[in-house]
Protein backbone atom coordinates (compact mmCIF):
# COMPACT_ATOMS: atom_id res chain seq x y z
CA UNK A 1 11.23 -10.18 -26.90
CA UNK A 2 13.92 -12.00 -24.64
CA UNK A 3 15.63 -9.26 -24.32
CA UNK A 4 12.92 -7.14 -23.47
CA UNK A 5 11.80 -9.63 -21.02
CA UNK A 6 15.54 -9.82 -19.67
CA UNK A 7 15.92 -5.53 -19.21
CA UNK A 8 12.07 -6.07 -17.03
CA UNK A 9 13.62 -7.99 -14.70
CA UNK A 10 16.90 -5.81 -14.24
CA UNK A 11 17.44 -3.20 -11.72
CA UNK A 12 16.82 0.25 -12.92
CA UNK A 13 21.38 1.15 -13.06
CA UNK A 14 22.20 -2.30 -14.48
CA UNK A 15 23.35 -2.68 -18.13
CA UNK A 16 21.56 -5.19 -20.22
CA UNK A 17 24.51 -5.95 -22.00
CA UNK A 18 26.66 -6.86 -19.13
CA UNK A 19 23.87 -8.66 -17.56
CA UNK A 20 23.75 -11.10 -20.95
CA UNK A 21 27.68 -11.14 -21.43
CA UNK A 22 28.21 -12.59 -17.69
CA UNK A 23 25.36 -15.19 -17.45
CA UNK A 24 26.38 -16.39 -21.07
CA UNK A 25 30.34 -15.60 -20.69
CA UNK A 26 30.96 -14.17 -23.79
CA UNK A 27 32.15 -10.63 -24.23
CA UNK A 28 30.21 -7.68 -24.76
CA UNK A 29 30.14 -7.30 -28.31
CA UNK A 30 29.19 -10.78 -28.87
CA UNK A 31 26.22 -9.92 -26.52
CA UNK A 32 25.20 -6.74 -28.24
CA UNK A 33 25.37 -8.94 -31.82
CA UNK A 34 22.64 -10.94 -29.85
CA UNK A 35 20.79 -7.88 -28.83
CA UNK A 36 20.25 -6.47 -32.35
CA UNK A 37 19.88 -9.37 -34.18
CA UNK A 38 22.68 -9.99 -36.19
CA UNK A 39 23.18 -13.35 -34.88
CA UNK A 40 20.94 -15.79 -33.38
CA UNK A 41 20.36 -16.82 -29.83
CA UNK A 42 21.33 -20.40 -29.56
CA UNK A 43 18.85 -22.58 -27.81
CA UNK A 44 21.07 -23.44 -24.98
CA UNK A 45 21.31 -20.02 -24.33
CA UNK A 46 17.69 -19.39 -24.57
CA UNK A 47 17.42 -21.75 -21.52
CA UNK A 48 20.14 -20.51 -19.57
CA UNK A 49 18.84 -16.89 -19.60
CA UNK A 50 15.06 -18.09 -19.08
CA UNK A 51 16.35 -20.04 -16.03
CA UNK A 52 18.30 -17.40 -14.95
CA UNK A 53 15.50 -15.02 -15.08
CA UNK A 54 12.94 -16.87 -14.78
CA UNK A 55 11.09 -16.65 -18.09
CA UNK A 56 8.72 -18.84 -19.88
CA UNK A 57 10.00 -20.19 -23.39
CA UNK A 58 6.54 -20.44 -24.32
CA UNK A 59 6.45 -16.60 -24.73
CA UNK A 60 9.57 -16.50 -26.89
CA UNK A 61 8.11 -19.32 -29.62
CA UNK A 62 4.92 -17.31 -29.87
CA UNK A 63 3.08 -20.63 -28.70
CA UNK A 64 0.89 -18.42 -26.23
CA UNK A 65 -0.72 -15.97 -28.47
CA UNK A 66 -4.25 -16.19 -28.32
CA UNK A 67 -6.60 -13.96 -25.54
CA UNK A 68 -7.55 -16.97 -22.89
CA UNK A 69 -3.51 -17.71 -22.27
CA UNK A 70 -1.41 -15.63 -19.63
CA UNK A 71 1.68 -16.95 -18.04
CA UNK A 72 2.00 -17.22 -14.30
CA UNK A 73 4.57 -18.37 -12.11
CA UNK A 74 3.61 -20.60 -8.77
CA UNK A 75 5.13 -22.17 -5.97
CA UNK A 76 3.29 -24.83 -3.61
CA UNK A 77 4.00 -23.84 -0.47
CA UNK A 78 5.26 -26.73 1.64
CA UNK A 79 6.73 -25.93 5.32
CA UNK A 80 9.41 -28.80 5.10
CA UNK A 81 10.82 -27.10 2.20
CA UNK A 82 13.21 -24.01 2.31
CA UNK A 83 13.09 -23.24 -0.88
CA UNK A 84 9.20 -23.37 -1.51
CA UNK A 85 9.05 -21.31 1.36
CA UNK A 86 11.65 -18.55 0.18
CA UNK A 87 10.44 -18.84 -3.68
CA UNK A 88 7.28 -17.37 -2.54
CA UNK A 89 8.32 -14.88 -0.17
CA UNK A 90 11.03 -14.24 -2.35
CA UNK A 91 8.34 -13.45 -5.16
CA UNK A 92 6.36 -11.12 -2.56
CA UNK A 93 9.97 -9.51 -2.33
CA UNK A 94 10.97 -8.60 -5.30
CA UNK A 95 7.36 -7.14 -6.10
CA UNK A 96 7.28 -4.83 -3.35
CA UNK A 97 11.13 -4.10 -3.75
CA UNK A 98 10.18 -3.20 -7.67
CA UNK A 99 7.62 -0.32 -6.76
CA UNK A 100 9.57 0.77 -3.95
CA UNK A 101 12.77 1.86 -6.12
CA UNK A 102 10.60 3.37 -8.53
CA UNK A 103 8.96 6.58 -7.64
CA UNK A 104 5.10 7.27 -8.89
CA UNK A 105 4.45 3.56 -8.12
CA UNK A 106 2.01 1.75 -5.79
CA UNK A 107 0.03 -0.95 -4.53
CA UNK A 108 -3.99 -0.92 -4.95
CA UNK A 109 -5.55 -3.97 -3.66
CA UNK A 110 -8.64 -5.54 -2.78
CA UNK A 111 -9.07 -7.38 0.63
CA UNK A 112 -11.22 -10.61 0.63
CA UNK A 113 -9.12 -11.55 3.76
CA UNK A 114 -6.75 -9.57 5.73
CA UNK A 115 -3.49 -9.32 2.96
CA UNK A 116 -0.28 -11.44 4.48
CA UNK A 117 1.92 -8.16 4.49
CA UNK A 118 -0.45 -6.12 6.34
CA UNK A 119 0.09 -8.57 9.40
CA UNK A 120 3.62 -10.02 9.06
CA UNK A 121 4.55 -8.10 12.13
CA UNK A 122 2.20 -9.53 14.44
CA UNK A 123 4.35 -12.80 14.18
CA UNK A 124 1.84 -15.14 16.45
CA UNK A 125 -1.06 -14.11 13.98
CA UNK A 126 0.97 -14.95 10.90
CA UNK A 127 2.53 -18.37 12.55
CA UNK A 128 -2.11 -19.18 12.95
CA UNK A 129 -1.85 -18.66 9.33
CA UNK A 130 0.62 -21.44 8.08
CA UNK A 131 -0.40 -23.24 11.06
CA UNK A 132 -3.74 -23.39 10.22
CA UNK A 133 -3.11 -23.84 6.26
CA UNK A 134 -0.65 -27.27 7.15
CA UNK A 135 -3.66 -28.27 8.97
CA UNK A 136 -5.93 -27.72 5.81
CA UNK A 137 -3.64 -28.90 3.46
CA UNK A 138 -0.93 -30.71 4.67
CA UNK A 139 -3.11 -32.93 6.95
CA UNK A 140 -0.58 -31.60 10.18
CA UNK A 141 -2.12 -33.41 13.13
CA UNK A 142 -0.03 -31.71 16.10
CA UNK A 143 -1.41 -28.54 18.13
CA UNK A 144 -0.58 -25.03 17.13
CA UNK A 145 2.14 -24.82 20.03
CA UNK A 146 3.61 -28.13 19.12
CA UNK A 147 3.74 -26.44 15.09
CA UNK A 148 5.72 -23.47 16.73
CA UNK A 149 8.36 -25.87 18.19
CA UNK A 150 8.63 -28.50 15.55
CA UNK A 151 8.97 -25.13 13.18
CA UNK A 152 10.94 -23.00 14.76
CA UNK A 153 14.44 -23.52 13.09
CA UNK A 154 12.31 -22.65 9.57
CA UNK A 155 10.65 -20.09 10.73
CA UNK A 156 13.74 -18.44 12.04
CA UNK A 157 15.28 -18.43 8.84
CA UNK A 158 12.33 -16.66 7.15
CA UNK A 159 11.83 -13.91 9.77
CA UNK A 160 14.24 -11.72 7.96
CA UNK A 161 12.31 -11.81 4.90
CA UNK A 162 9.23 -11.16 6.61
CA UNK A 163 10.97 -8.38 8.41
CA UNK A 164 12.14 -7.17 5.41
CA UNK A 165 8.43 -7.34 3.57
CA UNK A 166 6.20 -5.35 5.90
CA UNK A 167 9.27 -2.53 5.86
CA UNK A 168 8.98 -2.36 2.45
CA UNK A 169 4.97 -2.49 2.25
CA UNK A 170 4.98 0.75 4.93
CA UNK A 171 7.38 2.47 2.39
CA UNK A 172 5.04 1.83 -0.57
CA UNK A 173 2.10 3.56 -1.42
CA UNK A 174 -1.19 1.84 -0.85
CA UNK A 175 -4.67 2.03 -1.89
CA UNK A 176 -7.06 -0.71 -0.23
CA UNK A 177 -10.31 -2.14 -1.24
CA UNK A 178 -12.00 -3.51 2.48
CA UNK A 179 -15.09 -4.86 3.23
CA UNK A 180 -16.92 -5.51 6.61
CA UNK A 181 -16.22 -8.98 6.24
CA UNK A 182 -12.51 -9.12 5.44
CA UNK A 183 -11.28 -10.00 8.89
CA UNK A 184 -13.65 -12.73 8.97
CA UNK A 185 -11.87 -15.41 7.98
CA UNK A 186 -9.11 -15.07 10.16
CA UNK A 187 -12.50 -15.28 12.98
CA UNK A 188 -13.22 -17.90 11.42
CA UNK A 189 -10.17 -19.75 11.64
CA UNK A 190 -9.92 -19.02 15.69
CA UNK A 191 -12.85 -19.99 16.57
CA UNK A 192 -12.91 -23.25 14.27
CA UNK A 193 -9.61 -24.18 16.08
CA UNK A 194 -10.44 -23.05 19.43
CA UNK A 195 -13.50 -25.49 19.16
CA UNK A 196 -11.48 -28.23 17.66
CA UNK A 197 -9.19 -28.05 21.14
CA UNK A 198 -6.05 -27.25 18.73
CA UNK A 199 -4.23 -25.11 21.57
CA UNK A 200 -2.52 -26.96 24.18
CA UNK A 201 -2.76 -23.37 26.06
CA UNK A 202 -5.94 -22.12 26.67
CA UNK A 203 -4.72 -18.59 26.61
CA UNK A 204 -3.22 -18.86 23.28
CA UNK A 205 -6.66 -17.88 21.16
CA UNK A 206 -7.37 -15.38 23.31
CA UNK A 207 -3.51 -14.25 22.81
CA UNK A 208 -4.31 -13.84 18.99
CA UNK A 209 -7.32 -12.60 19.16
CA UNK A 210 -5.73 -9.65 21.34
CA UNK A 211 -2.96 -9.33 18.56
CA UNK A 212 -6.13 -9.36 16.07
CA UNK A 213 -7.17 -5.66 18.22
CA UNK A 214 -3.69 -4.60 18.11
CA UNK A 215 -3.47 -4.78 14.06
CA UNK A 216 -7.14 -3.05 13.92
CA UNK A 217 -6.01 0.08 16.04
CA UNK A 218 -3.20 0.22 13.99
CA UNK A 219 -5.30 0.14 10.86
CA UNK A 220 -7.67 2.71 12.55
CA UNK A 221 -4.51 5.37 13.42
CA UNK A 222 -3.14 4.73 9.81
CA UNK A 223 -6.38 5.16 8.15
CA UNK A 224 -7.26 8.35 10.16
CA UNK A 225 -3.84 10.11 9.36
CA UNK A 226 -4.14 9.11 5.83
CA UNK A 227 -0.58 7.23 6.10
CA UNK A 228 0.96 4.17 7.36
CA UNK A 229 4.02 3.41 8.61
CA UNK A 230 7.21 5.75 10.60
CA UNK A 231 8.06 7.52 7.30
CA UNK A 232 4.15 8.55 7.10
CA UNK A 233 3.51 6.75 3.44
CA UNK A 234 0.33 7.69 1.70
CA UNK A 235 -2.27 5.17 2.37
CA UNK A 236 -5.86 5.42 1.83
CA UNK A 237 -8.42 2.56 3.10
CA UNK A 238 -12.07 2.27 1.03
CA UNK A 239 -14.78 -0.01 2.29
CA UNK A 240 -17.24 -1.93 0.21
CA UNK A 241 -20.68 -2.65 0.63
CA UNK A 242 -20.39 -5.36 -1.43
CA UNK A 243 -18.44 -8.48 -1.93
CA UNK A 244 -15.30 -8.37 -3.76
CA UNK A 245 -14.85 -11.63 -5.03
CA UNK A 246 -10.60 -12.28 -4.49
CA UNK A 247 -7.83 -10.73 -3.35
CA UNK A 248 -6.07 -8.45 -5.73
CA UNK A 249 -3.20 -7.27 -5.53
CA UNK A 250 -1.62 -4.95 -7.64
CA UNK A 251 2.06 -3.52 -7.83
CA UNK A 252 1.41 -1.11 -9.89
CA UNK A 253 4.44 1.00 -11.47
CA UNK A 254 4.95 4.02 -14.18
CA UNK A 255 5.48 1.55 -16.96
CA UNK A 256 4.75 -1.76 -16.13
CA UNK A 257 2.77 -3.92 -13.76
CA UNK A 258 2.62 -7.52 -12.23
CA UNK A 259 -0.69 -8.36 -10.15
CA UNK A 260 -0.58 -11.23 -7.22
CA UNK A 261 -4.33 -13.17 -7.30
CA UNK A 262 -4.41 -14.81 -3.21
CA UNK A 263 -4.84 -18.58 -3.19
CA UNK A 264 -5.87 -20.20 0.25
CA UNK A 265 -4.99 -18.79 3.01
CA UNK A 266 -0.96 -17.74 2.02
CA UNK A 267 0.11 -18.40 -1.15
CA UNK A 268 -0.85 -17.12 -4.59
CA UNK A 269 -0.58 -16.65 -8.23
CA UNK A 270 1.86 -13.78 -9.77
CA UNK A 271 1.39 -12.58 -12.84
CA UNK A 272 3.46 -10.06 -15.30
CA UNK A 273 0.40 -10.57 -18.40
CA UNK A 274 0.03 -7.13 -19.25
CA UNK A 275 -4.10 -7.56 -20.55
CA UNK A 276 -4.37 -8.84 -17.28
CA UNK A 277 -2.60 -6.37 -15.18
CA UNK A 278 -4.84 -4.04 -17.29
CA UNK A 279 -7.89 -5.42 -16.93
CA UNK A 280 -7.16 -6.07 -12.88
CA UNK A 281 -6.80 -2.40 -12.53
CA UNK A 282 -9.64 -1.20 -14.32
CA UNK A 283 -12.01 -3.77 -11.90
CA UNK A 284 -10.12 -2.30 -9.00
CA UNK A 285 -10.47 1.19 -10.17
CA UNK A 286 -14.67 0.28 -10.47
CA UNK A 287 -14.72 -1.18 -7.15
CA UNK A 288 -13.17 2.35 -5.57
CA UNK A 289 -15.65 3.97 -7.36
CA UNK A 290 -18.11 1.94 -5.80
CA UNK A 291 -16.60 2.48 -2.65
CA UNK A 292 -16.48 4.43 0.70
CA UNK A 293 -13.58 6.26 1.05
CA UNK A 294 -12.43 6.03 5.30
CA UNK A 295 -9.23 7.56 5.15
CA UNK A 296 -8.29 11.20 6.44
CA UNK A 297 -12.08 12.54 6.23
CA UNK A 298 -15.61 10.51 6.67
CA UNK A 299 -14.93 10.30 10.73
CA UNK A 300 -18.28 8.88 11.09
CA UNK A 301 -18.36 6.05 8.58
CA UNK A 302 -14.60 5.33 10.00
CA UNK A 303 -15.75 4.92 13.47
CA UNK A 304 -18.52 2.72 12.45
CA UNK A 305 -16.37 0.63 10.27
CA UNK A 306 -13.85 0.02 13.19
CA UNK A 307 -15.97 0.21 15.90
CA UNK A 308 -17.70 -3.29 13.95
CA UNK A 309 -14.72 -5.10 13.46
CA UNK A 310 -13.78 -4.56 17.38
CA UNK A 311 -17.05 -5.86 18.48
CA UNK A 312 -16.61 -8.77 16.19
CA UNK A 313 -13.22 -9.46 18.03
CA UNK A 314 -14.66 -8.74 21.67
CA UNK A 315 -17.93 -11.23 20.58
CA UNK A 316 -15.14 -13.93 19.76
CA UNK A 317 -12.90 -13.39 22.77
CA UNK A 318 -16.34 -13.71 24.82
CA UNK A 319 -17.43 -16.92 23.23
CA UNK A 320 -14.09 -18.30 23.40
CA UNK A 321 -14.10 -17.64 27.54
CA UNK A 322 -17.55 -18.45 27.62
CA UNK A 323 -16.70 -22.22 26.38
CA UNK A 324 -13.67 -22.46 28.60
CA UNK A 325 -15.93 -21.24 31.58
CA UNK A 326 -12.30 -19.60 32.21
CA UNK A 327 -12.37 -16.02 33.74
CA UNK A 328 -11.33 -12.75 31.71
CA UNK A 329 -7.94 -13.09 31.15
CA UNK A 330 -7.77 -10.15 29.05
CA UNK A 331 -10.32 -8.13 30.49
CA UNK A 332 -8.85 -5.01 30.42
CA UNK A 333 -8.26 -5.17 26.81
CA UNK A 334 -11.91 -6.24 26.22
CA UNK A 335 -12.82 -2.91 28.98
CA UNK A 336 -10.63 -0.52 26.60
CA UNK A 337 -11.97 -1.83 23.31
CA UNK A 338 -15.35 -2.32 24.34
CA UNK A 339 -15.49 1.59 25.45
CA UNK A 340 -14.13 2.68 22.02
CA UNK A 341 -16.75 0.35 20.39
CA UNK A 342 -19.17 2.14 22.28
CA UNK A 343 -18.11 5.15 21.98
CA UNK A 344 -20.16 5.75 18.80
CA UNK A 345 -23.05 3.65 19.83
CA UNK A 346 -25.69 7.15 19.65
């Protein structure tokens, strides 16, 4: 079962063998007694490849063995801290980097709340997030702009990996489970925090709000060619009529599986359990049924579905300028959206 374990976590070209003879430092035929079971894994080396790979010894005593037990793995996310920070991206990482190497795999997903990945390249809409989850959690007193300065030396160091992440998610094959309400949170959020007087700028909400539009034309042009991304990677976009319950989201691959649950606004739980991974894709697989497929045909029900979540956005911007009693600052973009959103209005 270690072994097993071990070879999952492996790049498709490396050699288990070498793998176990290098983190151990024994030679290869002492490794490849270990491998077939003529002689016994110590339990120091037990621990040093379960560190090394991250495994849980519970699974290799058989302690976890009835139904109600999976094994996760979790990191609290904690913006003083590199490492929590690039453990969970990290994590985010190496799923997407799995299906990506591996042709006939992909993502399926269901969308309580706009997925991190989908908007890591609007960088002032995914700095809200953590800002607004330090508030939450963390008890961070400051202003958003003060968060981008006192931050800015962290989040430097983790724009690669962001970078890096929504590549790889355009590359991957997607299949996503929306509803009307999944931007709503993010709404939420802005407005909360606009009313709270946690901008220093005045412009700044109406600044995200605008990058808010930007992501939702995007997600309009992917989801009318049927693919996202410059290398034009199937992607198809269902909506729901009714409400999904969590965020799912599934890296789904020929042989094998691991699902990410969303927790808060960020972070989240990964999971490898294969009943689980199972079980997640059969409720996903119910909820497409159940669902309206936007993408490539259904031009009507597409331009509904976007032409709602653009009048939510325009209805914010307005109530934000409305309690500032500031003029239209970004008129023209509420002029260009507001004619697409009523575009469809007969």
């Amino acid at each position: 079962m270690l072994f097993k374990l071990i070879q999952k976590e492996l790049s498709p070209n490396a050699a288990l063998v070498d793998a176990v003879s290098d983190i151990l430092g024994i030679g290869n035929d002492a490794a490849y007694r270990r491998m077939r079971g003529e002689k016994p894994v110590s339990f120091e080396e037990a621990i040093i490849l379960c560190r090394r790979f991250e495994i849980s010894m519970d699974l290799l005593a058989d302690v976890i063995t009835e139904n109600h037990h999976i094994q996760c793995r979790y990191a609290p996310l904690n913006l003083d801290s590199m490492k929590d920070n690039l453990t969970i991206l990290q994590v985010m990482s190496d799923n997407i980097e799995s299906v990506k190497r591996i042709p006939g795999s992909e993502i399926i997903l269901s969308a309580v709340d706009i997925p991190l990945f989908s908007i890591l390249p609007y960088n002032k809409l995914t700095l809200f997030n953590f800002f607004s989850w330090s508030k939450s959690m963390y008890g961070y007193t400051a202003n958003y702009e003060t968060f981008i300065k006192e931050t800015d030396r962290l989040l430097e160091a983790l724009n690669y990996k962001y970078g890096k992440i929504a590549e790889n998610y355009q590359l991957v094959p997607s299949t996503e489970v929306w509803t009307d309400n999944t931007i709503d949170t993010v709404l939420r959020l802005l407005n909360y925090h606009s009313e709270m007087e946690h901008f220093s700028n005045e412009e700044t909400p109406l600044i995200l709000c605008k990058e808010l539009m930007s992501f939702i034309n995007t997600l309009q042009m992917w989801t009318e060619k049927g693919t996202k991304g410059s290398k034009d990677t199937p992607f198809k976009l269902y909506v729901s009529e009714t409400d999904i319950g969590n965020t799912f989201i599934l890296f789904k691959k020929p042989e094998s599986a691991n699902c990410m649950v969303k927790l808060y606004t960020v972070n989240g739980l990964d999971i490898s359990d294969e009943r689980f991974c199972k079980e997640t894709e059969n409720w996903l697989q119910r909820s497409i049924q159940q669902a309206t497929l936007i993408s490539g045909a259904s031009e009507r029900e597409r331009a509904k579905f976007f032409n709602r979540q653009r009048k939510k956005i325009i209805d914010l911007i307005d109530k934000i300028q409305d309690g500032l009693g500031s003029k239209n600052i970004i008129g023209k973009l509420s002029v260009q959206n507001r004619d697409r959103v009523s575009q469809y209005n007969t």
